[in-house]
C-alpha atoms as a PDB file:
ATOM      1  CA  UNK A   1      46.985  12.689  24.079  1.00  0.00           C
ATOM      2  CA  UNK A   2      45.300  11.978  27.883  1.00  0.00           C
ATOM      3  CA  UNK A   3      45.061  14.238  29.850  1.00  0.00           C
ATOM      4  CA  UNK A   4      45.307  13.038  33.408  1.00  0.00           C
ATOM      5  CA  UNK A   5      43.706  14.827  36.961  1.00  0.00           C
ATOM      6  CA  UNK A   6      43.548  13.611  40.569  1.00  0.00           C
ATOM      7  CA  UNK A   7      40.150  14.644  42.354  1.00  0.00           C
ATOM      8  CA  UNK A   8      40.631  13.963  45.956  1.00  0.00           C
ATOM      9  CA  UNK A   9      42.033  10.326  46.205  1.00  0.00           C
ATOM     10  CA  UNK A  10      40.967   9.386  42.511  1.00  0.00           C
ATOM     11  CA  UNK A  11      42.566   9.857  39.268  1.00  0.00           C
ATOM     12  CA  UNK A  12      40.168  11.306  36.405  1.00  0.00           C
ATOM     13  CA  UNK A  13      41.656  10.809  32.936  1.00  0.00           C
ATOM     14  CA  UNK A  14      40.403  12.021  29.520  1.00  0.00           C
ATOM     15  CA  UNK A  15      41.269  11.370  26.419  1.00  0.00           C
ATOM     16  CA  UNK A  16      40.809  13.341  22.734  1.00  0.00           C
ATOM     17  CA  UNK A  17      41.228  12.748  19.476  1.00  0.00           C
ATOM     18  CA  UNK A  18      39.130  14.051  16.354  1.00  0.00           C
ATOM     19  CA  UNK A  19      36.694  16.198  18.847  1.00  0.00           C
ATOM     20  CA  UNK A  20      36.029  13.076  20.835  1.00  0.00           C
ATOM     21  CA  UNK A  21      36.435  13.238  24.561  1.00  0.00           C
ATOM     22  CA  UNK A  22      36.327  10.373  26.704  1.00  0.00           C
ATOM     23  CA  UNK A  23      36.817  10.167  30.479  1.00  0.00           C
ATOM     24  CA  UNK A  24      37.060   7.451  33.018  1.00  0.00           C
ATOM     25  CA  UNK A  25      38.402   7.951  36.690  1.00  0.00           C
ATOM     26  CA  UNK A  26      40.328   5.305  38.482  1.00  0.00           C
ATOM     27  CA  UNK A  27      41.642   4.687  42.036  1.00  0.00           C
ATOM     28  CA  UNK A  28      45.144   4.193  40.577  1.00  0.00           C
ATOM     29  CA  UNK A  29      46.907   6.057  38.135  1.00  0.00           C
ATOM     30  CA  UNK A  30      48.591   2.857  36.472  1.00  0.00           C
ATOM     31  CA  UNK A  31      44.870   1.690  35.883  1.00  0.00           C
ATOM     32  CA  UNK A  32      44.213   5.004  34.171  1.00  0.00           C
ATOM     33  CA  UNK A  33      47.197   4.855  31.884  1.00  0.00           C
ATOM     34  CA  UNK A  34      46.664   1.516  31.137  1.00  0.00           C
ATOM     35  CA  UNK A  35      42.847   2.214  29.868  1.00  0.00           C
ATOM     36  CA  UNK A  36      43.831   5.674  28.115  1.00  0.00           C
ATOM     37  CA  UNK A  37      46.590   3.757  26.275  1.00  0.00           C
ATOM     38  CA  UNK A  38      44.102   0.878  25.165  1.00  0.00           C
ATOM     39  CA  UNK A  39      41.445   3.969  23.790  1.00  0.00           C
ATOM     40  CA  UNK A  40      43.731   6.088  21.729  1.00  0.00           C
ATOM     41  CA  UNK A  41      44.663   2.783  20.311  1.00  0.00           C
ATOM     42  CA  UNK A  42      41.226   2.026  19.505  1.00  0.00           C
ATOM     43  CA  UNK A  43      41.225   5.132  18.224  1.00  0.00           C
ATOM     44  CA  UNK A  44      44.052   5.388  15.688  1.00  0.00           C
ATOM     45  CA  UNK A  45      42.928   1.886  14.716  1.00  0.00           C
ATOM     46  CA  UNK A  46      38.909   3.216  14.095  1.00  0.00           C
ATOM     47  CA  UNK A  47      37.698   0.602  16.139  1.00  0.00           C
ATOM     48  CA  UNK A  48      36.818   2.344  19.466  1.00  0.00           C
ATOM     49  CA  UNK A  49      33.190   1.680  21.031  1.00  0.00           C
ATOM     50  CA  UNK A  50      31.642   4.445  22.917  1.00  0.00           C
ATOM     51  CA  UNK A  51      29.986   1.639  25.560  1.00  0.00           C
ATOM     52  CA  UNK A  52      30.021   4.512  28.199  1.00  0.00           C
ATOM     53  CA  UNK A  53      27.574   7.046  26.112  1.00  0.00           C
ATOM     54  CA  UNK A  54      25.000   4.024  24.975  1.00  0.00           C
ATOM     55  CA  UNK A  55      24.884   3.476  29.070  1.00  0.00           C
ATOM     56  CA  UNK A  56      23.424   6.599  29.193  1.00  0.00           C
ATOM     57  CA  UNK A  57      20.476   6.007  27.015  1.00  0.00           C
ATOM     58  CA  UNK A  58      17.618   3.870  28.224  1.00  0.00           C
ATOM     59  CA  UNK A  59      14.836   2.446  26.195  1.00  0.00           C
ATOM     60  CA  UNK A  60      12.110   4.815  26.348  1.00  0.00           C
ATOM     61  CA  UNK A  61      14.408   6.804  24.199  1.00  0.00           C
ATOM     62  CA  UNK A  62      14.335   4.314  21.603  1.00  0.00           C
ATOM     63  CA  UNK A  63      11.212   3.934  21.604  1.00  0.00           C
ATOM     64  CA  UNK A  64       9.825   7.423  20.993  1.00  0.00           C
ATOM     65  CA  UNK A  65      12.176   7.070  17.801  1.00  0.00           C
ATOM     66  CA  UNK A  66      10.805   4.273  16.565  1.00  0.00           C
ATOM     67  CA  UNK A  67       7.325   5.223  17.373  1.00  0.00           C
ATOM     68  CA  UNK A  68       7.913   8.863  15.233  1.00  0.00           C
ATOM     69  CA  UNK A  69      10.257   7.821  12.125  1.00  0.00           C
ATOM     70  CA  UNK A  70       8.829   4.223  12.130  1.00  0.00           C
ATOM     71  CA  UNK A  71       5.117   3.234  12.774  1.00  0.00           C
ATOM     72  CA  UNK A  72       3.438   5.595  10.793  1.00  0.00           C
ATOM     73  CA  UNK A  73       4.562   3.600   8.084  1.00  0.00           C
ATOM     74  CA  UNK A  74       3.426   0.521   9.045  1.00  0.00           C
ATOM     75  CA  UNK A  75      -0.213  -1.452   8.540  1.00  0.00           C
ATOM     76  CA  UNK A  76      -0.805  -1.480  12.116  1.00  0.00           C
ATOM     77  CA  UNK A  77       0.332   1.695  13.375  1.00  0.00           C
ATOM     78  CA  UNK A  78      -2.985   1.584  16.268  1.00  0.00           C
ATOM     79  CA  UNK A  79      -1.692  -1.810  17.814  1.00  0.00           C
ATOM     80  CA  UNK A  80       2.027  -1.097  17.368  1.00  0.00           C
ATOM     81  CA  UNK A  81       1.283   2.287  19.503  1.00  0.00           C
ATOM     82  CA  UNK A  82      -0.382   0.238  22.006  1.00  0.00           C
ATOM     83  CA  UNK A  83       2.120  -1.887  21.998  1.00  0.00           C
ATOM     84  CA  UNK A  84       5.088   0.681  22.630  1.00  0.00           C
ATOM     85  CA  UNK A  85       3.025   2.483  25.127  1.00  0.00           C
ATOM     86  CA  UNK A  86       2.843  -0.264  27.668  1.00  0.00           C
ATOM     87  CA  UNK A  87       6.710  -1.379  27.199  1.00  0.00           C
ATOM     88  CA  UNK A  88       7.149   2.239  27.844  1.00  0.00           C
ATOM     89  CA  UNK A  89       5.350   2.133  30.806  1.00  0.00           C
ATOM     90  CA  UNK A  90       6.599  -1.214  31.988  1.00  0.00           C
ATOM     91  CA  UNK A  91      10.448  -1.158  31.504  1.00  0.00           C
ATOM     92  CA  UNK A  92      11.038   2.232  29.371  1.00  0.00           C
ATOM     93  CA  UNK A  93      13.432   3.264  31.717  1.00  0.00           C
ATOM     94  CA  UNK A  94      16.068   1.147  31.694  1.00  0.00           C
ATOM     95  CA  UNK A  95      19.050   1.634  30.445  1.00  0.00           C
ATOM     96  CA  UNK A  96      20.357   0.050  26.927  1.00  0.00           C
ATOM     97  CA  UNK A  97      23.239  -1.833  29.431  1.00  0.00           C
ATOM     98  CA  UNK A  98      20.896  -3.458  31.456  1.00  0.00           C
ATOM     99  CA  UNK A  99      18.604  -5.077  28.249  1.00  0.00           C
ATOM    100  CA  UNK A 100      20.126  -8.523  28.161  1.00  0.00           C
ATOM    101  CA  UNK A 101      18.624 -12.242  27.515  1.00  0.00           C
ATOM    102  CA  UNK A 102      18.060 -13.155  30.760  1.00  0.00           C
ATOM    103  CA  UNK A 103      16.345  -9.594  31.725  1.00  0.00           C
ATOM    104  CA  UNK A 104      14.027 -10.497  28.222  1.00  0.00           C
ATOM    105  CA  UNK A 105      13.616 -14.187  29.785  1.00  0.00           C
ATOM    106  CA  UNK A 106      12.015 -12.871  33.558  1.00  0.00           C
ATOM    107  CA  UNK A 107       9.828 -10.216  31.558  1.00  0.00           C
ATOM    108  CA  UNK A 108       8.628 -13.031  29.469  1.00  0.00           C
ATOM    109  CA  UNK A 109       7.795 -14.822  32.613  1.00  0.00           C
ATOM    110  CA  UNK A 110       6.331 -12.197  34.518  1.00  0.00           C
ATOM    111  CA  UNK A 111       3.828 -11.107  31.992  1.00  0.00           C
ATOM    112  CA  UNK A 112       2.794 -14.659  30.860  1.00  0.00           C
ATOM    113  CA  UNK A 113       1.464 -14.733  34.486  1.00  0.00           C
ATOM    114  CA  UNK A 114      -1.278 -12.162  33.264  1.00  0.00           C
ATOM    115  CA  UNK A 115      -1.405 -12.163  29.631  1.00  0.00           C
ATOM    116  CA  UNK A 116      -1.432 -14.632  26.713  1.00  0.00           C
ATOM    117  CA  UNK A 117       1.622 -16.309  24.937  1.00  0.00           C
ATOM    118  CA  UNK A 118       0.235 -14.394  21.376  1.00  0.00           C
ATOM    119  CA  UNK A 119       0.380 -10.970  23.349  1.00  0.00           C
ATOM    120  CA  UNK A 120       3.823 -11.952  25.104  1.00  0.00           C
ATOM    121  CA  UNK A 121       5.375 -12.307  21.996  1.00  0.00           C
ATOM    122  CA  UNK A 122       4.128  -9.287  20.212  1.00  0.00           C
ATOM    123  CA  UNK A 123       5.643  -7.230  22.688  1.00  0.00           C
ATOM    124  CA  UNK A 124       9.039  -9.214  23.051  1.00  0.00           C
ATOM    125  CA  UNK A 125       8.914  -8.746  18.908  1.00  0.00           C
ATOM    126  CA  UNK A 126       8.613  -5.421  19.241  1.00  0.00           C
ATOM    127  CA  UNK A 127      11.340  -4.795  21.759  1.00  0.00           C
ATOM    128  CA  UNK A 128      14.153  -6.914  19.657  1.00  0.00           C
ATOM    129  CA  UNK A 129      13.022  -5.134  16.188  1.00  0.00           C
ATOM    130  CA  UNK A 130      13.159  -1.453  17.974  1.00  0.00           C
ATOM    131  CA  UNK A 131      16.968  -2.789  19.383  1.00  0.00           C
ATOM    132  CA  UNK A 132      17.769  -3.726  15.801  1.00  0.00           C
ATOM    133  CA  UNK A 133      16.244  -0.918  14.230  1.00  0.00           C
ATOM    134  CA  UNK A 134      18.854   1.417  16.920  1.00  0.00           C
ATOM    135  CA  UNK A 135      21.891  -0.717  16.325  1.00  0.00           C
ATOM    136  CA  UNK A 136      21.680  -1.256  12.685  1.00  0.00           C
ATOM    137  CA  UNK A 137      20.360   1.957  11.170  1.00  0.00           C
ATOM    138  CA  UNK A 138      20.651   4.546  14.015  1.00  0.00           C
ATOM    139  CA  UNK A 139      24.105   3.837  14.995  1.00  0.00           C
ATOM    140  CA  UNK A 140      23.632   2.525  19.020  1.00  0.00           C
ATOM    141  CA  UNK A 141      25.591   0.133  20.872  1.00  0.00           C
ATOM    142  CA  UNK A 142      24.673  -2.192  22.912  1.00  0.00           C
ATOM    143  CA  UNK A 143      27.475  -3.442  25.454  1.00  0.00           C
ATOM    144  CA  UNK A 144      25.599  -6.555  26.153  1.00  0.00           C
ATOM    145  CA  UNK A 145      24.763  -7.226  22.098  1.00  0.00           C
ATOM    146  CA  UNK A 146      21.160  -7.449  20.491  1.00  0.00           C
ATOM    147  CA  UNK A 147      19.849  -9.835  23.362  1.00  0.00           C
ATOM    148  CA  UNK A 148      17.758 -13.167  22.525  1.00  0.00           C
ATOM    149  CA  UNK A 149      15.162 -14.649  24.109  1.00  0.00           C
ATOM    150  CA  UNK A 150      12.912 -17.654  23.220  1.00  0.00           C
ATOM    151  CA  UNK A 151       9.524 -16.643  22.805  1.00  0.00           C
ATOM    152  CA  UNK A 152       6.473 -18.202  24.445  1.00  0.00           C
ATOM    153  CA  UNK A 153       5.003 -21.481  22.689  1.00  0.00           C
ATOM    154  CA  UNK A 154       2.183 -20.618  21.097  1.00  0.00           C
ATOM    155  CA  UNK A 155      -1.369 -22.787  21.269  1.00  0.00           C
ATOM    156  CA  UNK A 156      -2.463 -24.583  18.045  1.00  0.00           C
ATOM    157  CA  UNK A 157      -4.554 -22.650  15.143  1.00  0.00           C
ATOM    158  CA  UNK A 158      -8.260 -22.606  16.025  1.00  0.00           C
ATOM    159  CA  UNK A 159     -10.063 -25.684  15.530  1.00  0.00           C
ATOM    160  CA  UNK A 160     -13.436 -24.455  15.486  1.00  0.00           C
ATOM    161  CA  UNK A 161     -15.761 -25.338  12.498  1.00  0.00           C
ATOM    162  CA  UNK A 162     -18.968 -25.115  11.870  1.00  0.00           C
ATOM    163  CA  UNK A 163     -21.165 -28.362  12.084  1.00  0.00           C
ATOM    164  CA  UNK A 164     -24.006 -28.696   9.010  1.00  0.00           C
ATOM    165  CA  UNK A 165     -26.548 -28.364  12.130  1.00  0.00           C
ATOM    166  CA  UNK A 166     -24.969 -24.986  13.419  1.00  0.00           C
ATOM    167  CA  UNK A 167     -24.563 -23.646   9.912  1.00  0.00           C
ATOM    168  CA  UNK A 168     -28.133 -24.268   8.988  1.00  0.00           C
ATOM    169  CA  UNK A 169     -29.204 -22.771  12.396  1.00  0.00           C
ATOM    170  CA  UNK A 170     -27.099 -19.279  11.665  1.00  0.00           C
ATOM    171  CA  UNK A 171     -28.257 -18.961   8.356  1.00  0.00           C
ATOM    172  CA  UNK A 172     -32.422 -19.394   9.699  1.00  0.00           C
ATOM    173  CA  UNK A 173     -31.148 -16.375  11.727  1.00  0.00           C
ATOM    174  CA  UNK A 174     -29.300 -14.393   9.632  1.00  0.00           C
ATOM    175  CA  UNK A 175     -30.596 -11.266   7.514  1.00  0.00           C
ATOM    176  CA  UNK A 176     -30.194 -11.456   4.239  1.00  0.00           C
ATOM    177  CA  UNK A 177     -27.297  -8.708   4.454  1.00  0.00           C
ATOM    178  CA  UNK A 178     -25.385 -10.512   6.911  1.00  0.00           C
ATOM    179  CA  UNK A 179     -25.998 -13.953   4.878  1.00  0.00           C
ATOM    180  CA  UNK A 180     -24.581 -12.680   1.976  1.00  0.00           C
ATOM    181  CA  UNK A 181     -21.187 -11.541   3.722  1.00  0.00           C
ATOM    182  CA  UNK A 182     -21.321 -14.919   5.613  1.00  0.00           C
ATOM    183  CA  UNK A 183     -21.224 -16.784   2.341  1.00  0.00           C
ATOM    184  CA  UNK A 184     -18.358 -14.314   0.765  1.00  0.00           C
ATOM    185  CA  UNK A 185     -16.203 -14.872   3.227  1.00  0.00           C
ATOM    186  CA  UNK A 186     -17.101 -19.000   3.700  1.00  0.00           C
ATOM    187  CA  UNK A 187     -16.076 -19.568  -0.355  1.00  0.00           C
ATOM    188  CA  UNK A 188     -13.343 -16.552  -0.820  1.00  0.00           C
ATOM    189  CA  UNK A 189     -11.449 -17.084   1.968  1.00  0.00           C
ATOM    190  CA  UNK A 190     -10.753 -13.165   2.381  1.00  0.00           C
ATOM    191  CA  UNK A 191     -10.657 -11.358   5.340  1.00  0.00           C
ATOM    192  CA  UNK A 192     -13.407  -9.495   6.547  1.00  0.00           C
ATOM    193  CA  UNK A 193     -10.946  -6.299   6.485  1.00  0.00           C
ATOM    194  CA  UNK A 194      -9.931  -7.068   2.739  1.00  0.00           C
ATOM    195  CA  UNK A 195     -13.720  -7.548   1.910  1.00  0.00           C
ATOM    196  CA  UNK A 196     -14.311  -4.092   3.518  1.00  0.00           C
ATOM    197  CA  UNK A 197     -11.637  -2.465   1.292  1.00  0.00           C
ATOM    198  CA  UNK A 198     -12.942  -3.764  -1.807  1.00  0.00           C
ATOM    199  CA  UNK A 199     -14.303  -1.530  -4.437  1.00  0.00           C
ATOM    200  CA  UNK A 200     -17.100  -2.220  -6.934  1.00  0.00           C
ATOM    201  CA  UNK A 201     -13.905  -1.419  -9.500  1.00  0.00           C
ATOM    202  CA  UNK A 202     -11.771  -4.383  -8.437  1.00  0.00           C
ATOM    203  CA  UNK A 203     -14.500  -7.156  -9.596  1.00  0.00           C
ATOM    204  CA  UNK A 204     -14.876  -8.432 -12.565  1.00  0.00           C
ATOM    205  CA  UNK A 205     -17.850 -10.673 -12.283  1.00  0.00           C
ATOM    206  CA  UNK A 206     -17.557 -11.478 -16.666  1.00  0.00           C
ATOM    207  CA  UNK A 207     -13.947 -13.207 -15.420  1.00  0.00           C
ATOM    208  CA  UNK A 208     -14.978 -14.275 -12.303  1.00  0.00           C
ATOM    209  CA  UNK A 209     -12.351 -12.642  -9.888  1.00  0.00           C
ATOM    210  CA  UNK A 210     -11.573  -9.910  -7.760  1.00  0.00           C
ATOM    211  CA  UNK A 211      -8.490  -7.800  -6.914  1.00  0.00           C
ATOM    212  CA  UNK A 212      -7.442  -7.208  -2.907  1.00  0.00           C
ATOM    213  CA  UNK A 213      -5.182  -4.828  -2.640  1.00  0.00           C
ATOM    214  CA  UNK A 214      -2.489  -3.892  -0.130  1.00  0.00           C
ATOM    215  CA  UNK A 215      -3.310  -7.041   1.633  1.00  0.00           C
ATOM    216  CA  UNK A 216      -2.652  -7.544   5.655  1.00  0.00           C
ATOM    217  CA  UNK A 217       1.101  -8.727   4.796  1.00  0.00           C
ATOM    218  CA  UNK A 218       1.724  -6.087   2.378  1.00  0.00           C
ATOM    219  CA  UNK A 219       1.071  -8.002  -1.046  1.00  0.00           C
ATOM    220  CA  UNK A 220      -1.530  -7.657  -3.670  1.00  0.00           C
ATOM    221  CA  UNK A 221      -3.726 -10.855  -4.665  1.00  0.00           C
ATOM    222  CA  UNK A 222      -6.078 -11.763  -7.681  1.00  0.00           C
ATOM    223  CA  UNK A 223      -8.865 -14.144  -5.885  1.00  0.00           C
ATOM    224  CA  UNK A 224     -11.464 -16.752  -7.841  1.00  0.00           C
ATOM    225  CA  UNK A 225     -14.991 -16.163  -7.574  1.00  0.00           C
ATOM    226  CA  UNK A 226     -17.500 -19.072  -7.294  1.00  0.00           C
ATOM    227  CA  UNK A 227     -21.180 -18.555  -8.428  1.00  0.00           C
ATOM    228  CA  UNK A 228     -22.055 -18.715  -4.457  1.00  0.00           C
ATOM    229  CA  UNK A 229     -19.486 -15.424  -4.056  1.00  0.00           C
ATOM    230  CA  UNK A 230     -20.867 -13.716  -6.999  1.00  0.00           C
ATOM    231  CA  UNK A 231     -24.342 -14.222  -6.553  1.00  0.00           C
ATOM    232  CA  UNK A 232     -23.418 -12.661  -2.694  1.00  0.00           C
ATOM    233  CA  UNK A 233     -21.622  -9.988  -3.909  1.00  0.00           C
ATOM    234  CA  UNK A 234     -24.064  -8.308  -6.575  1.00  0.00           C
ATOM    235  CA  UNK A 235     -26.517  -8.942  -3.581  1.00  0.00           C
ATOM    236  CA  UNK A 236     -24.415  -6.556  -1.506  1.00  0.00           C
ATOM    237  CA  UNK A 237     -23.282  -4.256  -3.835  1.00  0.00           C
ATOM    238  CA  UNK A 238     -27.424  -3.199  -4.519  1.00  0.00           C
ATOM    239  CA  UNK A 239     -27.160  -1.544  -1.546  1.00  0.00           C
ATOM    240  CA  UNK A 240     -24.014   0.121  -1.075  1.00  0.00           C
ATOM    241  CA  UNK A 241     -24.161   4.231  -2.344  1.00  0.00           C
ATOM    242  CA  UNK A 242     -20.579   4.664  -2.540  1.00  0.00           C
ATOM    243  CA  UNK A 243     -17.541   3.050  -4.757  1.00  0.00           C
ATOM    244  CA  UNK A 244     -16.912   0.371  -1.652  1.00  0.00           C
ATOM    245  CA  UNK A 245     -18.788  -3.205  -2.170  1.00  0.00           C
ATOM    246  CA  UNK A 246     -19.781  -2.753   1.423  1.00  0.00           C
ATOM    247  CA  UNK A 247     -22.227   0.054   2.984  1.00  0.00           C
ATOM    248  CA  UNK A 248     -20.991  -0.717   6.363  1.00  0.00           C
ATOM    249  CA  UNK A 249     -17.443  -1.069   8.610  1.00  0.00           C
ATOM    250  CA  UNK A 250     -15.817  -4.162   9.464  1.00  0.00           C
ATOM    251  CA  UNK A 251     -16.146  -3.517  13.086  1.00  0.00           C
ATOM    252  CA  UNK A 252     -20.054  -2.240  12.859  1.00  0.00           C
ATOM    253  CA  UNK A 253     -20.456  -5.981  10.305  1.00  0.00           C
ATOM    254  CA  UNK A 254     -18.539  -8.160  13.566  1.00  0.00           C
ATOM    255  CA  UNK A 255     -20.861  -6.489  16.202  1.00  0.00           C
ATOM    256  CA  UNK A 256     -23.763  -7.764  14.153  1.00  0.00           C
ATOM    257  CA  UNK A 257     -22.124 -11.411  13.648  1.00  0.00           C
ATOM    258  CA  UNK A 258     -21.919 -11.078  17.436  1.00  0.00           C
ATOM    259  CA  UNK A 259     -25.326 -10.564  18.008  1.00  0.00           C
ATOM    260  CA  UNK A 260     -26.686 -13.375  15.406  1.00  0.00           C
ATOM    261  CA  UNK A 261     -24.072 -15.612  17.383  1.00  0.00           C
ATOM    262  CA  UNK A 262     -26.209 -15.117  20.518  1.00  0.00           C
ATOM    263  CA  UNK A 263     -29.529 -14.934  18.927  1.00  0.00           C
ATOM    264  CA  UNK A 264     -28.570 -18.287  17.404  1.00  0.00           C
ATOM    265  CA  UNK A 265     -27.011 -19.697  20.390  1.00  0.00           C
ATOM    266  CA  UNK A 266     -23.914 -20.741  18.445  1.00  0.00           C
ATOM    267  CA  UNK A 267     -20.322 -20.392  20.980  1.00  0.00           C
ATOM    268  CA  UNK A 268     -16.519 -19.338  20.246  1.00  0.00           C
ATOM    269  CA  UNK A 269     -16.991 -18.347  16.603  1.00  0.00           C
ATOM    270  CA  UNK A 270     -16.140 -14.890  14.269  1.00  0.00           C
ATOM    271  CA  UNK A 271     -15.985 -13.622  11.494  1.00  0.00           C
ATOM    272  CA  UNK A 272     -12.523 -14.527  11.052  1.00  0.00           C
ATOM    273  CA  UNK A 273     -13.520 -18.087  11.478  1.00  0.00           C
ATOM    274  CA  UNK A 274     -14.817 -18.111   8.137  1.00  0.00           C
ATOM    275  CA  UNK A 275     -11.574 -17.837   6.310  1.00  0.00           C
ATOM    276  CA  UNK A 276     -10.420 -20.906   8.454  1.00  0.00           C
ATOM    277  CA  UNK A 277     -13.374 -22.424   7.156  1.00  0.00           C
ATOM    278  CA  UNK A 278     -13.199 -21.632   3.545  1.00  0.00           C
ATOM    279  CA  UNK A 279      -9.429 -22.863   3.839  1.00  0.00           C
ATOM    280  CA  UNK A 280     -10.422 -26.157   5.126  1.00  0.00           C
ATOM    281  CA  UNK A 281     -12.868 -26.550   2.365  1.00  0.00           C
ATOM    282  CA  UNK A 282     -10.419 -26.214  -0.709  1.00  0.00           C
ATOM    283  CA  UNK A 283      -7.921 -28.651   0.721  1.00  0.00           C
ATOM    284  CA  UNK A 284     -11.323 -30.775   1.304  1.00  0.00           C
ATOM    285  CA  UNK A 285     -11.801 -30.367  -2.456  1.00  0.00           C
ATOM    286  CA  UNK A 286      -8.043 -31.035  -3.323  1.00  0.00           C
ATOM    287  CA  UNK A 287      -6.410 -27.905  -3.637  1.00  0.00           C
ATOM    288  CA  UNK A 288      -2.991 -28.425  -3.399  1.00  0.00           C
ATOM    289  CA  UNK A 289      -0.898 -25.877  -0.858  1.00  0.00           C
ATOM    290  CA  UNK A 290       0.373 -23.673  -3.792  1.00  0.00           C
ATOM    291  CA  UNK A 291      -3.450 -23.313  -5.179  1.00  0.00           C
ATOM    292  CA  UNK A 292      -4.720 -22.734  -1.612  1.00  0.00           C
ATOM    293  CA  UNK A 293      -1.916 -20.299  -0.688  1.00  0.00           C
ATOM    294  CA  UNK A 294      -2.537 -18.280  -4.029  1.00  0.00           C
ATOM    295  CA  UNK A 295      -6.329 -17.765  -2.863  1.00  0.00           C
ATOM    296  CA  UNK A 296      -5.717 -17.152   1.269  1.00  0.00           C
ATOM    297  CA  UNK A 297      -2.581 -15.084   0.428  1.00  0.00           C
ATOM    298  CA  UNK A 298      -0.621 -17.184   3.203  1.00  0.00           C
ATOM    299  CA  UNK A 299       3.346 -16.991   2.538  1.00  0.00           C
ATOM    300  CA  UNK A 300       4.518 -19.971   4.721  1.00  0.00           C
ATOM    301  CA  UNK A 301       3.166 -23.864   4.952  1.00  0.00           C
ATOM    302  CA  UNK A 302       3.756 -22.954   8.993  1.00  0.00           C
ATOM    303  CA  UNK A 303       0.747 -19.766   8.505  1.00  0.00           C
ATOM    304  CA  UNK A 304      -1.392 -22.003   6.413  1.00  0.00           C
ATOM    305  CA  UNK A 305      -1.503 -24.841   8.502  1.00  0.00           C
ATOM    306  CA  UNK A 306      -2.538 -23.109  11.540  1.00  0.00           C
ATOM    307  CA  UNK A 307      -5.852 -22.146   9.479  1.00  0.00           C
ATOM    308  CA  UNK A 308      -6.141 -25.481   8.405  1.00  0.00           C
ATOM    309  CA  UNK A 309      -8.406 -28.058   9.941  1.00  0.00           C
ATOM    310  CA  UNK A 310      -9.642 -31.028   7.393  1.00  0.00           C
ATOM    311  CA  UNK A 311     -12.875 -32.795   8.499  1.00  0.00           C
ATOM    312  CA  UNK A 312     -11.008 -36.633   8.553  1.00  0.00           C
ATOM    313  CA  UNK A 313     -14.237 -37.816   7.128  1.00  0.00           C
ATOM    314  CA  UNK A 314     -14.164 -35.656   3.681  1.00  0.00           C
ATOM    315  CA  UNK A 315     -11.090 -37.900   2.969  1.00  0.00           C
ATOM    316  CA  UNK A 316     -12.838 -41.472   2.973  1.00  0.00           C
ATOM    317  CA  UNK A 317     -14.241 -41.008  -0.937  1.00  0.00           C
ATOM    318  CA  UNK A 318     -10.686 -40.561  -1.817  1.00  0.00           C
ATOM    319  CA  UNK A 319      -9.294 -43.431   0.353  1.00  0.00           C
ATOM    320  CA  UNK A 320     -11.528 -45.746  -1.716  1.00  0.00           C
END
């Protein structure tokens, strides 16, 4: 039943039903029995949408939800933090009513100005799958609908391989330590994070393979060995004191592949360039996409590609 009150020159209605209470106030009172008849319609039907409380919220909310029940149980709970922290800062506070496609489309813009396309669309990723998150599991509405936008185009996979020239000149400079994760990574194609997470346990030089687990996109994988890996690895392992193949962090093993870069005056390569390398080298060899995909881990032909670069002229033999 609505209850109805003039204030001054305005007419305040409210109506309840089941412990809900919802008020609107009006110039005229036909407007106000017009809307209270259309919500305890709504009502009796089930189908009413609080709009007016979910205009109340604004992001930041959401986001200090999803930062606390979600990202702790995700891979990259550091960057996702980071990531939420400066869309807090940036646009936390406005209100779920005012988040629609074309707000998402000037943001886009206006940070592409300072940042890259890659970090744009992190952060616009992050936005939509915190409004999903709110809308399909934690029971928000959103008067304007989970907004799209179209994400920044993204520059092509890296390129960058080593010539025979350049690889002979970081290997002169290499130390044997370094060499030997150098050549791991160049013929397993893991990452240097997966490498740094593997334990003497999950080798089995007699069969030739070794066992990554909890990989970067969540999956487990069984990798080949080649004598070049093996011989690498039981070079390694000598000096590692603990269960882990390495004796050293990822990050302390890229600040040395830093340094040999420079002290071999070799430009825009990393670590990670390796497993773009060692990619390029089995479809070199023939590897089909299902036998290459098995080894790098990749899920989609689209991920795989963008590691891929074939040298044109490792295809003449097989021309004929």
């Amino acid at each position: 039943m609505a209850t109805y009150r003039k204030r001054n020159t305005k007419w305040n209605v409210q109506v309840r039903k089941e412990g809900k209470a919802i008020s609107k106030t009006f110039t005229l009172k036909a407007d106000a029995i017009k809307w209270a008849n259309s919500i305890e319609l709504s009502l009796e039907k089930g189908i009413f949408v609080d709009y007016e409380s979910s205009n109340k919220v604004n992001l930041s909310e959401l986001l200090k939800r999803y930062k606390e029940e979600v990202v702790p149980s995700l891979k990259g709970r550091i960057q996702d933090e980071s990531k939420i922290k400066i869309i807090n800062k940036n646009v936390g506070g406005l209100l779920l009513s005012e988040i629609n496609s074309s707000f998402l489309a000037e943001y886009r813009d206006n940070r592409l100005k300072t940042l890259s396309p890659q970090t744009v669309k992190h952060e616009l990723s992050m936005i939509n799958r915190v409004l999903k998150i709110a809308v399909n599991e934690w029971g928000y509405i959103l008067p304007n609908g989970i907004p799209t936008v179209k994400y920044p185009t993204l520059p092509t996979g890296r390129t960058r391989r080593l010539t025979k020239e350049e690889e002979q000149r970081l290997f002169s400079h290499a130390d044997p330590y370094l060499l030997n994760i150098i050549k791991i990574l160049q013929n397993t194609a893991m990452r240097i994070g997966e490498l740094s997470k593997l334990s003497k346990d999950d080798i089995n030089f007699d069969k030739k393979l070794a066992f990554l687990s909890d990989t970067k996109n969540g999956d487990n994988r069984i990798i080949p060995l080649n004598s070049i890996a093996i011989d690498s690895l039981k070079e390694i392992i000598k000096e590692s004191t603990t269960d882990k193949t390495l004796c050293f962090t990822s990050s302390y093993i890229s600040h040395r592949f830093t340094r040999l870069c420079k002290k071999a005056n070799i430009d825009d390569m990393v670590l990670h360039s390796f497993r773009h390398e060692a990619i390029s080298r089995l479809f070199e060899k023939g590897f089909s996409i299902m036998e290459v995909s098995t080894i790098s881990g990749h899920r989609s032909l689209a991920s795989l590609k963008r590691y891929t670069h074939i040298n044109p002229s490792s295809l003449l033999e097989r021309l004929g």
